[in-house]
PDB file of N, CA and C in Angstrom:
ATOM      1  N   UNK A   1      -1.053  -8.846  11.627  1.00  0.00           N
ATOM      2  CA  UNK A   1      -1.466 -10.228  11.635  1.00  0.00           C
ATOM      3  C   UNK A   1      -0.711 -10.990  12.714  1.00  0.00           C
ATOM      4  N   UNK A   2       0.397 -10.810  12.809  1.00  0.00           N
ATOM      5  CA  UNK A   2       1.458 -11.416  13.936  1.00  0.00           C
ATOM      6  C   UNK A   2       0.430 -10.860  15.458  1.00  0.00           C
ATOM      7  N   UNK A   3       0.313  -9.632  15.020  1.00  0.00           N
ATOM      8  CA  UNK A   3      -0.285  -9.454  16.878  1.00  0.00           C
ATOM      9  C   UNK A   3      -1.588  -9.861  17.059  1.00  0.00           C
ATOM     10  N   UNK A   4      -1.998 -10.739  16.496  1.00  0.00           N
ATOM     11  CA  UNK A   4      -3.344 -11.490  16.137  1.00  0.00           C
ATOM     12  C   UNK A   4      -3.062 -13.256  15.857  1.00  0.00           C
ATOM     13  N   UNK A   5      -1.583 -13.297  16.347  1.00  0.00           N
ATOM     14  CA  UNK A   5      -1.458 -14.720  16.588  1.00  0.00           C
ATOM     15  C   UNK A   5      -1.116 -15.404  15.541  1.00  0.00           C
ATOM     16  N   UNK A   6      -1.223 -14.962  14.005  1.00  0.00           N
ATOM     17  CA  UNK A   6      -1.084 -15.704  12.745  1.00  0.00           C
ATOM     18  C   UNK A   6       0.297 -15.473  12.522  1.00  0.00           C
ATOM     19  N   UNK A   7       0.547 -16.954  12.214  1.00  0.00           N
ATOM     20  CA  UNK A   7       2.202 -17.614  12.057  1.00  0.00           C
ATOM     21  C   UNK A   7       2.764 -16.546  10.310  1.00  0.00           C
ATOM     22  N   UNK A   8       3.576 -15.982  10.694  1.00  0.00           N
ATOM     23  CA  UNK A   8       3.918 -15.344   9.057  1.00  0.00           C
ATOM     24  C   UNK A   8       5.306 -15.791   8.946  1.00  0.00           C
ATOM     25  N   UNK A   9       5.227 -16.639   7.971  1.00  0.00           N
ATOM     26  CA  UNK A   9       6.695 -17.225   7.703  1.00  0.00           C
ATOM     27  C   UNK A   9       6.450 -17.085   6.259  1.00  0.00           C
ATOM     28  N   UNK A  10       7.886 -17.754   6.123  1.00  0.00           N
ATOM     29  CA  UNK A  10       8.327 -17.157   4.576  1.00  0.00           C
ATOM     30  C   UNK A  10       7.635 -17.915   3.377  1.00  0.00           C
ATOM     31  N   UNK A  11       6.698 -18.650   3.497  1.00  0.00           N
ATOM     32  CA  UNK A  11       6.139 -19.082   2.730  1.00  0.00           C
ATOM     33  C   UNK A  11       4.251 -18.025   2.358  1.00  0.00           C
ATOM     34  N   UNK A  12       4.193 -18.030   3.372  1.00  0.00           N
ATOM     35  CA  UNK A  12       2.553 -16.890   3.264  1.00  0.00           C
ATOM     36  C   UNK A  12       3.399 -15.399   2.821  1.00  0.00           C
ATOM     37  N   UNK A  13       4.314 -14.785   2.993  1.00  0.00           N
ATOM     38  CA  UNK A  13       5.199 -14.091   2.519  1.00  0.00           C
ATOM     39  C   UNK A  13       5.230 -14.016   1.109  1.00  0.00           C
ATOM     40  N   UNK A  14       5.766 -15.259   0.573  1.00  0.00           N
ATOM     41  CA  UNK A  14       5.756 -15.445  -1.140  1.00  0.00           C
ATOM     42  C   UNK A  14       4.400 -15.484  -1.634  1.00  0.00           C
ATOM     43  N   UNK A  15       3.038 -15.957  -0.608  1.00  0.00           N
ATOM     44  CA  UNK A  15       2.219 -16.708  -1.683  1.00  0.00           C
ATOM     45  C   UNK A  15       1.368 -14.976  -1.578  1.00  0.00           C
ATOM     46  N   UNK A  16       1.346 -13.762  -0.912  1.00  0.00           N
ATOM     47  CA  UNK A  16       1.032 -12.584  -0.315  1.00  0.00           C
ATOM     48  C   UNK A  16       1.322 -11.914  -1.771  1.00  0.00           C
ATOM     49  N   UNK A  17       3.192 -11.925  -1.865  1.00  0.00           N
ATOM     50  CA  UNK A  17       3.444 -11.240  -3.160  1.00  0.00           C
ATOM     51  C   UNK A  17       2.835 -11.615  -4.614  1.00  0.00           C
ATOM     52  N   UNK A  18       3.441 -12.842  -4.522  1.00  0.00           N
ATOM     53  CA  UNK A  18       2.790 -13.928  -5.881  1.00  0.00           C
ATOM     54  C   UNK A  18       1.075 -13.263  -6.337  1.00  0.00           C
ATOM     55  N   UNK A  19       0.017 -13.653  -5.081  1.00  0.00           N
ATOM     56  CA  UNK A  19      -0.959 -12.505  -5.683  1.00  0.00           C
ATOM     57  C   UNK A  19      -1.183 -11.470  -5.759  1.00  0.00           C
ATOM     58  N   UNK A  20      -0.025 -10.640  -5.120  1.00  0.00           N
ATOM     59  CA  UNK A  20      -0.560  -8.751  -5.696  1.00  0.00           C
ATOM     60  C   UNK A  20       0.403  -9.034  -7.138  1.00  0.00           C
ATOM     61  N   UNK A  21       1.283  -9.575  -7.020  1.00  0.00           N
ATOM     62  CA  UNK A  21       1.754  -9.595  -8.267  1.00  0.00           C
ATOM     63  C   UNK A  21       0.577  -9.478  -9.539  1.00  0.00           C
ATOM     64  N   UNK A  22       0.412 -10.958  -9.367  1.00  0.00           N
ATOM     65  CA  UNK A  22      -1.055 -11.183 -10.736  1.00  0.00           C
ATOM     66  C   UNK A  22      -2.220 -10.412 -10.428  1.00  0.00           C
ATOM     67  N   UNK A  23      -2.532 -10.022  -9.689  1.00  0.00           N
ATOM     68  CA  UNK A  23      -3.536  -9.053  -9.546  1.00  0.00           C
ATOM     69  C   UNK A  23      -3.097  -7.857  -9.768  1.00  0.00           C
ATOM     70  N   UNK A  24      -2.084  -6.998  -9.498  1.00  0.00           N
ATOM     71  CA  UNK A  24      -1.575  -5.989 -10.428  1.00  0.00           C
ATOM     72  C   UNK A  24      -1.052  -6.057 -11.462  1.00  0.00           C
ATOM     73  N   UNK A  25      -0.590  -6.953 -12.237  1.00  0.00           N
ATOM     74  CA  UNK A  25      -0.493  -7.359 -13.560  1.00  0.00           C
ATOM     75  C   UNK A  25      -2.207  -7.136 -14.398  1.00  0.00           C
ATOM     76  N   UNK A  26      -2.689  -7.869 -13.688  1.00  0.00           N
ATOM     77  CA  UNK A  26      -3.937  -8.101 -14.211  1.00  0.00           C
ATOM     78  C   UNK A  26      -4.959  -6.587 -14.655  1.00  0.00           C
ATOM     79  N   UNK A  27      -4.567  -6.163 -13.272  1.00  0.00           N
ATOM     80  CA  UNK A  27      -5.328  -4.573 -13.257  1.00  0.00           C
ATOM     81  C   UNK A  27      -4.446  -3.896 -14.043  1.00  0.00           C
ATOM     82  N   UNK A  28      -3.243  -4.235 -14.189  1.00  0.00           N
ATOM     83  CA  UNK A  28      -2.927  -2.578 -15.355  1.00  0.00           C
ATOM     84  C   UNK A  28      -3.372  -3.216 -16.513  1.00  0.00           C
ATOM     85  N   UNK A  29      -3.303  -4.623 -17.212  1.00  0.00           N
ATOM     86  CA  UNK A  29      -3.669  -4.775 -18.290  1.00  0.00           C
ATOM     87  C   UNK A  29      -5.458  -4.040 -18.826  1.00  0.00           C
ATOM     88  N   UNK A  30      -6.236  -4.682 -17.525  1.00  0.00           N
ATOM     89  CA  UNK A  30      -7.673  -4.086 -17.110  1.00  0.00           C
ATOM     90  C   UNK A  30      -7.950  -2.714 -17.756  1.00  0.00           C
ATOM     91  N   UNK A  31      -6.976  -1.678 -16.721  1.00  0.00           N
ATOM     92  CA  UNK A  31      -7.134   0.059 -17.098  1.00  0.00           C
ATOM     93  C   UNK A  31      -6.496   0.435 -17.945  1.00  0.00           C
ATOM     94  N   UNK A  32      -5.846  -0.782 -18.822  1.00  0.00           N
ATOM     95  CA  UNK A  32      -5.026  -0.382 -20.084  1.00  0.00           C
ATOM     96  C   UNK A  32      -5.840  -0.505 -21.075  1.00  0.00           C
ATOM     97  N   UNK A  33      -6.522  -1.474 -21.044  1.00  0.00           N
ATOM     98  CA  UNK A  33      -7.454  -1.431 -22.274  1.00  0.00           C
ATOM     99  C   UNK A  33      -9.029  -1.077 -22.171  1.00  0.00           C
ATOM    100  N   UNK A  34      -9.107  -0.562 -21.206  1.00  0.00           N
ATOM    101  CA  UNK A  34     -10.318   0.177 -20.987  1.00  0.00           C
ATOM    102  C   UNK A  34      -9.912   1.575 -21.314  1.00  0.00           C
ATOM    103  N   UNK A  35      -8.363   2.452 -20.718  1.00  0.00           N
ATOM    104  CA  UNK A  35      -8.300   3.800 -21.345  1.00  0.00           C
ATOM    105  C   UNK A  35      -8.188   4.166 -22.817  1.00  0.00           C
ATOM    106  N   UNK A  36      -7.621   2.596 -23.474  1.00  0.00           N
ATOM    107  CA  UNK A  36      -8.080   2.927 -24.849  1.00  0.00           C
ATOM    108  C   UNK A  36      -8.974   2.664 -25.538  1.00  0.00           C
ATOM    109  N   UNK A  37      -9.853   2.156 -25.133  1.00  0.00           N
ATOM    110  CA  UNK A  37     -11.334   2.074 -25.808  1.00  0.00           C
ATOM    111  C   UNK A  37     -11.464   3.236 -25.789  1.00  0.00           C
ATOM    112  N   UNK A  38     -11.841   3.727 -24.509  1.00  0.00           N
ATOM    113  CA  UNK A  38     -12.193   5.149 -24.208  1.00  0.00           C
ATOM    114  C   UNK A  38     -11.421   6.665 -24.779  1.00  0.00           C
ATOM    115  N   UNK A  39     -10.397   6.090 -25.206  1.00  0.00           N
ATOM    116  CA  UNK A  39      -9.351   7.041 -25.770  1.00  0.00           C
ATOM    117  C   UNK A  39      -8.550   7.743 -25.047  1.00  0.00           C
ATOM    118  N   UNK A  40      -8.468   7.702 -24.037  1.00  0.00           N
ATOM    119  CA  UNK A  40      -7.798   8.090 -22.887  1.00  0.00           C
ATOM    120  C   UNK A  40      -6.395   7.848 -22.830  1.00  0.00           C
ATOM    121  N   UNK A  41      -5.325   8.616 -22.013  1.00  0.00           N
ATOM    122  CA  UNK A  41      -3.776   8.114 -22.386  1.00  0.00           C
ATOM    123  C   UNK A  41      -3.627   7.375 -20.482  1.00  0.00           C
ATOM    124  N   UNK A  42      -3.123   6.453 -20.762  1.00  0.00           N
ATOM    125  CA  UNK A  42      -3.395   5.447 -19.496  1.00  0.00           C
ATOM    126  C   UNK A  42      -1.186   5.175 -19.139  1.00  0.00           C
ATOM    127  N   UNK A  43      -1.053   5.913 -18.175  1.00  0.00           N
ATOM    128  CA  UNK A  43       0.586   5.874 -17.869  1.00  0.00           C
ATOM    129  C   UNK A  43       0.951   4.688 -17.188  1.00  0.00           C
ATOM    130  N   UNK A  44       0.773   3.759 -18.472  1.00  0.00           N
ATOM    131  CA  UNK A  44       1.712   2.155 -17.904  1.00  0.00           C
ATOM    132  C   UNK A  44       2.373   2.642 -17.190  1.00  0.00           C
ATOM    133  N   UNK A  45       3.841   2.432 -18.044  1.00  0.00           N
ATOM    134  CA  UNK A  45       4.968   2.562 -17.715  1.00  0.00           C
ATOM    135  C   UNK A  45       5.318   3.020 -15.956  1.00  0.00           C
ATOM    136  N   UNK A  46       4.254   4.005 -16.187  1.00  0.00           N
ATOM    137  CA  UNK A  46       4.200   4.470 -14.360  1.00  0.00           C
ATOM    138  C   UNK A  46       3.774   3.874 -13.904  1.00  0.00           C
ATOM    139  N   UNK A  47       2.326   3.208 -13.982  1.00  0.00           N
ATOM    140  CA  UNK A  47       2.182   2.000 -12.957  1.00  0.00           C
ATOM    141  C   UNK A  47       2.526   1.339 -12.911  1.00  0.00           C
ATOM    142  N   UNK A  48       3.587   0.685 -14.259  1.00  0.00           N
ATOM    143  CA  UNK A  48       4.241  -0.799 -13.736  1.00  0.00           C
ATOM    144  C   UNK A  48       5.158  -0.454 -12.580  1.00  0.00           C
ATOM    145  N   UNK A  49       5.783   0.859 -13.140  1.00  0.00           N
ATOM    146  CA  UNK A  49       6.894   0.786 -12.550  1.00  0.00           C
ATOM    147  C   UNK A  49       6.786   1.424 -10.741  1.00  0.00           C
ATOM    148  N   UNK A  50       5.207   1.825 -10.402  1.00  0.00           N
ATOM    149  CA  UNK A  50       4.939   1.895  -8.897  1.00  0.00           C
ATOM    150  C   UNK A  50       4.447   0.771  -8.847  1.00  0.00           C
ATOM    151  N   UNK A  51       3.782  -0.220  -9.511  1.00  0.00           N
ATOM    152  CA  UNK A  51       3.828  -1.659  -8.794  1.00  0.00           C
ATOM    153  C   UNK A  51       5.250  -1.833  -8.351  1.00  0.00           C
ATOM    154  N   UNK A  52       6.205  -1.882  -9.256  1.00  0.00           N
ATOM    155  CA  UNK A  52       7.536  -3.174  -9.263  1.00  0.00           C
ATOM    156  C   UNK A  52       8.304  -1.930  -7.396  1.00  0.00           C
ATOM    157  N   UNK A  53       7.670  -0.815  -8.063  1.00  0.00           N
ATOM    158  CA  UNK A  53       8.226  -0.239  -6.654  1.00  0.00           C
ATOM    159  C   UNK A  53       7.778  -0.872  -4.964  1.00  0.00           C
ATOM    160  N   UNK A  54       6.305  -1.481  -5.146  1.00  0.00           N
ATOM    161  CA  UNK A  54       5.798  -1.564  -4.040  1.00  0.00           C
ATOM    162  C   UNK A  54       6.438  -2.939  -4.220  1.00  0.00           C
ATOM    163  N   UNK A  55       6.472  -4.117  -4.973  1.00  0.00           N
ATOM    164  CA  UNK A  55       7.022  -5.109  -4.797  1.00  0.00           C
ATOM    165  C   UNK A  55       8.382  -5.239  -3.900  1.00  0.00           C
ATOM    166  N   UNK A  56       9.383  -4.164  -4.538  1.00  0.00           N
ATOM    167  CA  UNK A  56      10.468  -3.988  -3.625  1.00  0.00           C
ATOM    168  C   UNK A  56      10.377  -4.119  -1.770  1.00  0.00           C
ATOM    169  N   UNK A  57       9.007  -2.832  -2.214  1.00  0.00           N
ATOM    170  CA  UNK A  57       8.832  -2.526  -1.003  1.00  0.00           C
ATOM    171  C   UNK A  57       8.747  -3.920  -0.083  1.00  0.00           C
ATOM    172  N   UNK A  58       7.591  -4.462  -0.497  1.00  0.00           N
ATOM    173  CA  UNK A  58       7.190  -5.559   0.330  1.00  0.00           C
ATOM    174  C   UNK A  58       8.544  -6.475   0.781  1.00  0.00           C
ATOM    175  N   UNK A  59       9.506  -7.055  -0.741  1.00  0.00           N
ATOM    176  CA  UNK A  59      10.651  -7.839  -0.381  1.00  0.00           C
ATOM    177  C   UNK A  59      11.606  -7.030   1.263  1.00  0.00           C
ATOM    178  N   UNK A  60      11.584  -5.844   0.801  1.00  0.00           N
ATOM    179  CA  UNK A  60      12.466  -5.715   2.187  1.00  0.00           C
ATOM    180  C   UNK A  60      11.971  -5.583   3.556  1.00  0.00           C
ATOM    181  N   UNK A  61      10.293  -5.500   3.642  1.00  0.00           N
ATOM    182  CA  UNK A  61       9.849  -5.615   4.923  1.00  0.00           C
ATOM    183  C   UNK A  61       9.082  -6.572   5.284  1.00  0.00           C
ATOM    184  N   UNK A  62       9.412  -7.849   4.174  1.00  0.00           N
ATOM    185  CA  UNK A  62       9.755  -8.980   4.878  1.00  0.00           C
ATOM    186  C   UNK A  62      10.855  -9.958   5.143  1.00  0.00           C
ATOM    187  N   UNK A  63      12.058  -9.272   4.447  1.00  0.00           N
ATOM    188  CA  UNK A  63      13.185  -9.493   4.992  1.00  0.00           C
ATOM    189  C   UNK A  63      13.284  -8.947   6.768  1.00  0.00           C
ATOM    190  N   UNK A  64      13.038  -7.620   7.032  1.00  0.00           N
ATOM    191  CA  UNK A  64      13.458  -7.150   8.173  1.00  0.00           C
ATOM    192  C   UNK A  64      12.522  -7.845   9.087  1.00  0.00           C
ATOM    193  N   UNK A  65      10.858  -8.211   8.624  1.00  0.00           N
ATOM    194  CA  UNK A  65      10.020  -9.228   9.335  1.00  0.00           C
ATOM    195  C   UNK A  65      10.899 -10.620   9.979  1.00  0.00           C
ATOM    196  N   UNK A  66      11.022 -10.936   9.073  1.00  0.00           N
ATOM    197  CA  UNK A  66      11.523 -12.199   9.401  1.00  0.00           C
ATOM    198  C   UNK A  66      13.261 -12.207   9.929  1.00  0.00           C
ATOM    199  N   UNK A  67      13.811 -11.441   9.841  1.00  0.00           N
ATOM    200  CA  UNK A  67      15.176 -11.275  10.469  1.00  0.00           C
ATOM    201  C   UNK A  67      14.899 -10.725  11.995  1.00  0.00           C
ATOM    202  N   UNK A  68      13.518  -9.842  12.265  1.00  0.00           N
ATOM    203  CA  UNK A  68      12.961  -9.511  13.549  1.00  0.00           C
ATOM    204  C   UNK A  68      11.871  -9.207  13.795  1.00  0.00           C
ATOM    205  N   UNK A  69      11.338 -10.003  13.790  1.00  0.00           N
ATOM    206  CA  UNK A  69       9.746  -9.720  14.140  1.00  0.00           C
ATOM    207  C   UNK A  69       9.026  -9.018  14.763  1.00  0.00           C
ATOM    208  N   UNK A  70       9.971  -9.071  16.093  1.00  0.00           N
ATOM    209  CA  UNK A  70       9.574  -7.417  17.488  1.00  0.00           C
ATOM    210  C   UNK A  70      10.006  -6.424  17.305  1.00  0.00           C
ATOM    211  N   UNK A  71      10.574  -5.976  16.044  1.00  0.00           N
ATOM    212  CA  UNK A  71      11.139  -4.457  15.913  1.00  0.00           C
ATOM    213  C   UNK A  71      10.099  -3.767  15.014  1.00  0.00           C
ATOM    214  N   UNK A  72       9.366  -4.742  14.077  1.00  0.00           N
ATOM    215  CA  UNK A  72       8.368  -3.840  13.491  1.00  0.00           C
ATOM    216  C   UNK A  72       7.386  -3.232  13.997  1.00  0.00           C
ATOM    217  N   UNK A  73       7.317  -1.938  14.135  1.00  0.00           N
ATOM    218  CA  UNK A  73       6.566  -0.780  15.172  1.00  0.00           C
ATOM    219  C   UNK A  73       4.938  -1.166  14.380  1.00  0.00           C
ATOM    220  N   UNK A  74       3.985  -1.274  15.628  1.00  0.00           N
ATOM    221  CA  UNK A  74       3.150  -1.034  14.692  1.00  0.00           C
ATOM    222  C   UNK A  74       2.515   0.828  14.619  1.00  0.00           C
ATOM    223  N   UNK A  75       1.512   0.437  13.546  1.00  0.00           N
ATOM    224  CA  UNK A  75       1.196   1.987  13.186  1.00  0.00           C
ATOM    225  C   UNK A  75      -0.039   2.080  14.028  1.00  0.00           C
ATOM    226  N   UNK A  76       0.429   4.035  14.845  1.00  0.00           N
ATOM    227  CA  UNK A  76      -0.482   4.203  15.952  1.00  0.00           C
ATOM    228  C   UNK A  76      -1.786   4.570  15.695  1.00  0.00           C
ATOM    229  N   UNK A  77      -2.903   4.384  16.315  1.00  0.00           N
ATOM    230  CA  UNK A  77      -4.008   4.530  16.037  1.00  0.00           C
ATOM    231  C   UNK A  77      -4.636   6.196  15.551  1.00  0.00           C
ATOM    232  N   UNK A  78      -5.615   5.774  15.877  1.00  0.00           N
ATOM    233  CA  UNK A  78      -5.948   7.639  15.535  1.00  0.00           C
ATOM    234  C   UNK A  78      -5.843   8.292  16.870  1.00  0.00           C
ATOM    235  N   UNK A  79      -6.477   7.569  17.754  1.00  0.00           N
ATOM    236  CA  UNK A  79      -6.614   8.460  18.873  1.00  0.00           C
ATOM    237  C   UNK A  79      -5.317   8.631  19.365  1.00  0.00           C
ATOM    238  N   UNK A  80      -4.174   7.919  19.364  1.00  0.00           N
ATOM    239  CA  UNK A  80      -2.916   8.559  19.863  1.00  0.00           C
ATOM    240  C   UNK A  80      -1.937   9.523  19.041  1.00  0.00           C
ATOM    241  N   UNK A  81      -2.500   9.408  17.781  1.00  0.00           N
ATOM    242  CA  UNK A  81      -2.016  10.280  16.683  1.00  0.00           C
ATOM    243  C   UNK A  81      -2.762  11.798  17.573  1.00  0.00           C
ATOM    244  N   UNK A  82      -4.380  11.823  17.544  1.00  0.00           N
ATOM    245  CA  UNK A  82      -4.783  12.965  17.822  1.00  0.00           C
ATOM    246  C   UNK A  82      -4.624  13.314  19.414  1.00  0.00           C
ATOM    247  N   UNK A  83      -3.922  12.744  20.253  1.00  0.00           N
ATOM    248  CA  UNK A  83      -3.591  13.344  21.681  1.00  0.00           C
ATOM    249  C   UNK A  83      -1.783  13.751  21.577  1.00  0.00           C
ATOM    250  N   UNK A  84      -1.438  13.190  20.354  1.00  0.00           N
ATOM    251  CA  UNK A  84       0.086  13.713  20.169  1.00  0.00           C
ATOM    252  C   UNK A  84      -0.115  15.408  19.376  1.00  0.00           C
ATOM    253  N   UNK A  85      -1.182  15.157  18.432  1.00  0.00           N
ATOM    254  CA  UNK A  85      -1.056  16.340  17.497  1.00  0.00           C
ATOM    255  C   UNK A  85      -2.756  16.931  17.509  1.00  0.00           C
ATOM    256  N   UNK A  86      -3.174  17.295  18.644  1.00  0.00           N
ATOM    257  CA  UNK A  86      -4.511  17.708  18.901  1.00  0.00           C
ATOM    258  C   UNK A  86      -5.378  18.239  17.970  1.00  0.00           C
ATOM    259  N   UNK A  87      -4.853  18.879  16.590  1.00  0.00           N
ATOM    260  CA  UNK A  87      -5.652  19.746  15.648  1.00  0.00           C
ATOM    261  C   UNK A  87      -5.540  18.906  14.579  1.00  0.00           C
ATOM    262  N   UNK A  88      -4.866  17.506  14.504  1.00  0.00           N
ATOM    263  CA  UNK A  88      -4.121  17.265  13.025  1.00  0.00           C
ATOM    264  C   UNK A  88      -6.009  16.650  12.725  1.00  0.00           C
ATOM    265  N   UNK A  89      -6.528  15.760  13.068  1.00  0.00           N
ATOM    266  CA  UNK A  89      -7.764  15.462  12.341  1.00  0.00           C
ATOM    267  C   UNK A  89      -8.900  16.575  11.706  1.00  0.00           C
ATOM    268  N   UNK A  90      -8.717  17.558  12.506  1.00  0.00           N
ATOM    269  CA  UNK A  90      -9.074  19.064  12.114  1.00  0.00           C
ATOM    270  C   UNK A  90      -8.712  19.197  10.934  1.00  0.00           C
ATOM    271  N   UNK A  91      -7.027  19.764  10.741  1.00  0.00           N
ATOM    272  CA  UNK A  91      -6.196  20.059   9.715  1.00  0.00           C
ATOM    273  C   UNK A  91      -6.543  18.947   8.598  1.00  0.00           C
ATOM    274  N   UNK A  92      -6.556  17.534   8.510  1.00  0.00           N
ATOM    275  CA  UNK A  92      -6.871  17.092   7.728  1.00  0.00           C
ATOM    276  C   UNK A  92      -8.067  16.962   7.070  1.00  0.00           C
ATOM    277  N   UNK A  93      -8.985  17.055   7.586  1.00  0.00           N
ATOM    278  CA  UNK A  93     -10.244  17.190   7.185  1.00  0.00           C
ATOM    279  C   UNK A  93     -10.290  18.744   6.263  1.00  0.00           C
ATOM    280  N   UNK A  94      -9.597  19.950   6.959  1.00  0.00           N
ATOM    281  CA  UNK A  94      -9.767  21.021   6.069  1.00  0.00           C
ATOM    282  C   UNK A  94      -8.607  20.771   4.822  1.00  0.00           C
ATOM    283  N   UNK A  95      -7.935  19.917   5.109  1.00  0.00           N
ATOM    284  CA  UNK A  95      -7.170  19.779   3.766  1.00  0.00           C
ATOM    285  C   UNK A  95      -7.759  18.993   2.527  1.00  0.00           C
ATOM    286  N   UNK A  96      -8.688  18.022   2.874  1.00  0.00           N
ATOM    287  CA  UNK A  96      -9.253  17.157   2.187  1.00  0.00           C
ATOM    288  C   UNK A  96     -10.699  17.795   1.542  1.00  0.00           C
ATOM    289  N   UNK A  97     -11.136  18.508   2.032  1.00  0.00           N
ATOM    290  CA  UNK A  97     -11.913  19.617   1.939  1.00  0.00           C
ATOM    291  C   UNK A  97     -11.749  20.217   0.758  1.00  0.00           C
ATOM    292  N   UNK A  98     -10.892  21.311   0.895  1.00  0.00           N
ATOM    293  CA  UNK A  98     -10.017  22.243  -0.043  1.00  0.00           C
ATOM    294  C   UNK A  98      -9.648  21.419  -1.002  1.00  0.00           C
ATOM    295  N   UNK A  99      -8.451  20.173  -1.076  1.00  0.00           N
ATOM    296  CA  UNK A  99      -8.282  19.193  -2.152  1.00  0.00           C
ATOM    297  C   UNK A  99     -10.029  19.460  -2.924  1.00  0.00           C
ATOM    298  N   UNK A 100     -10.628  19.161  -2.322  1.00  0.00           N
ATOM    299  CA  UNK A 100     -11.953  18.730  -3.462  1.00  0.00           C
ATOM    300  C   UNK A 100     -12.517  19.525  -3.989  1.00  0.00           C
ATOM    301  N   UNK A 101     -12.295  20.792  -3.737  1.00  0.00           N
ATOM    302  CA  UNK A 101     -12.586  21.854  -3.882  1.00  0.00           C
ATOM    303  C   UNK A 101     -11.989  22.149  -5.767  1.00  0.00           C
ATOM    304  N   UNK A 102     -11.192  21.655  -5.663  1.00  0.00           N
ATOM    305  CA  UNK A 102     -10.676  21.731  -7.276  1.00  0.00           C
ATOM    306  C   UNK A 102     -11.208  21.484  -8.290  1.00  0.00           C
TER     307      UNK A 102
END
């Protein structure tokens, strides 16, 4: 968003978390009581606790955002991924393949 000109300060920062917050709140309550209608065993505990993980996540890379804005690398495209590693879209495709295969 920064290399697209949009101001990210610490306020769009909070209001970013604030809704994955309630929106992942919201969704585990969602697939919580839909796996038990269904009877299904639905692993809160694990998703809260990979939400509260990604929350972390976010707090510290927008700490390092905002402590430096030009150090965050961005992530390389495909095509320079596939002139660094010539077979990997290959390889992945036969991996994703096989995965489904199960």
């Amino acid at each position: 968003m920064a290399a697209e000109g949009i101001k990210l300060d610490a306020g769009l920062f909070d209001t970013v978390l604030s809704a994955y917050m309630r929106q992942a709140e919201d969704t585990l309550r969602f697939y919580s009581a839909d796996s038990r209608l269904n009877g299904l065993k639905y692993p809160r505990h694990e998703e809260e606790n990979a939400v509260a993980t990604f929350v972390r996540s976010i707090r510290i890379a927008t700490k390092g955002f905002q402590e430096d804005p030009l150090w965050t690398p961005l992530i390389s495209n495909w095509n320079r991924v596939e002139s660094a590693l010539p077979t990997f879209l290959d390889d992945l495709k036969a991996a994703v393949r096989k995965d489904n295969e199960v």
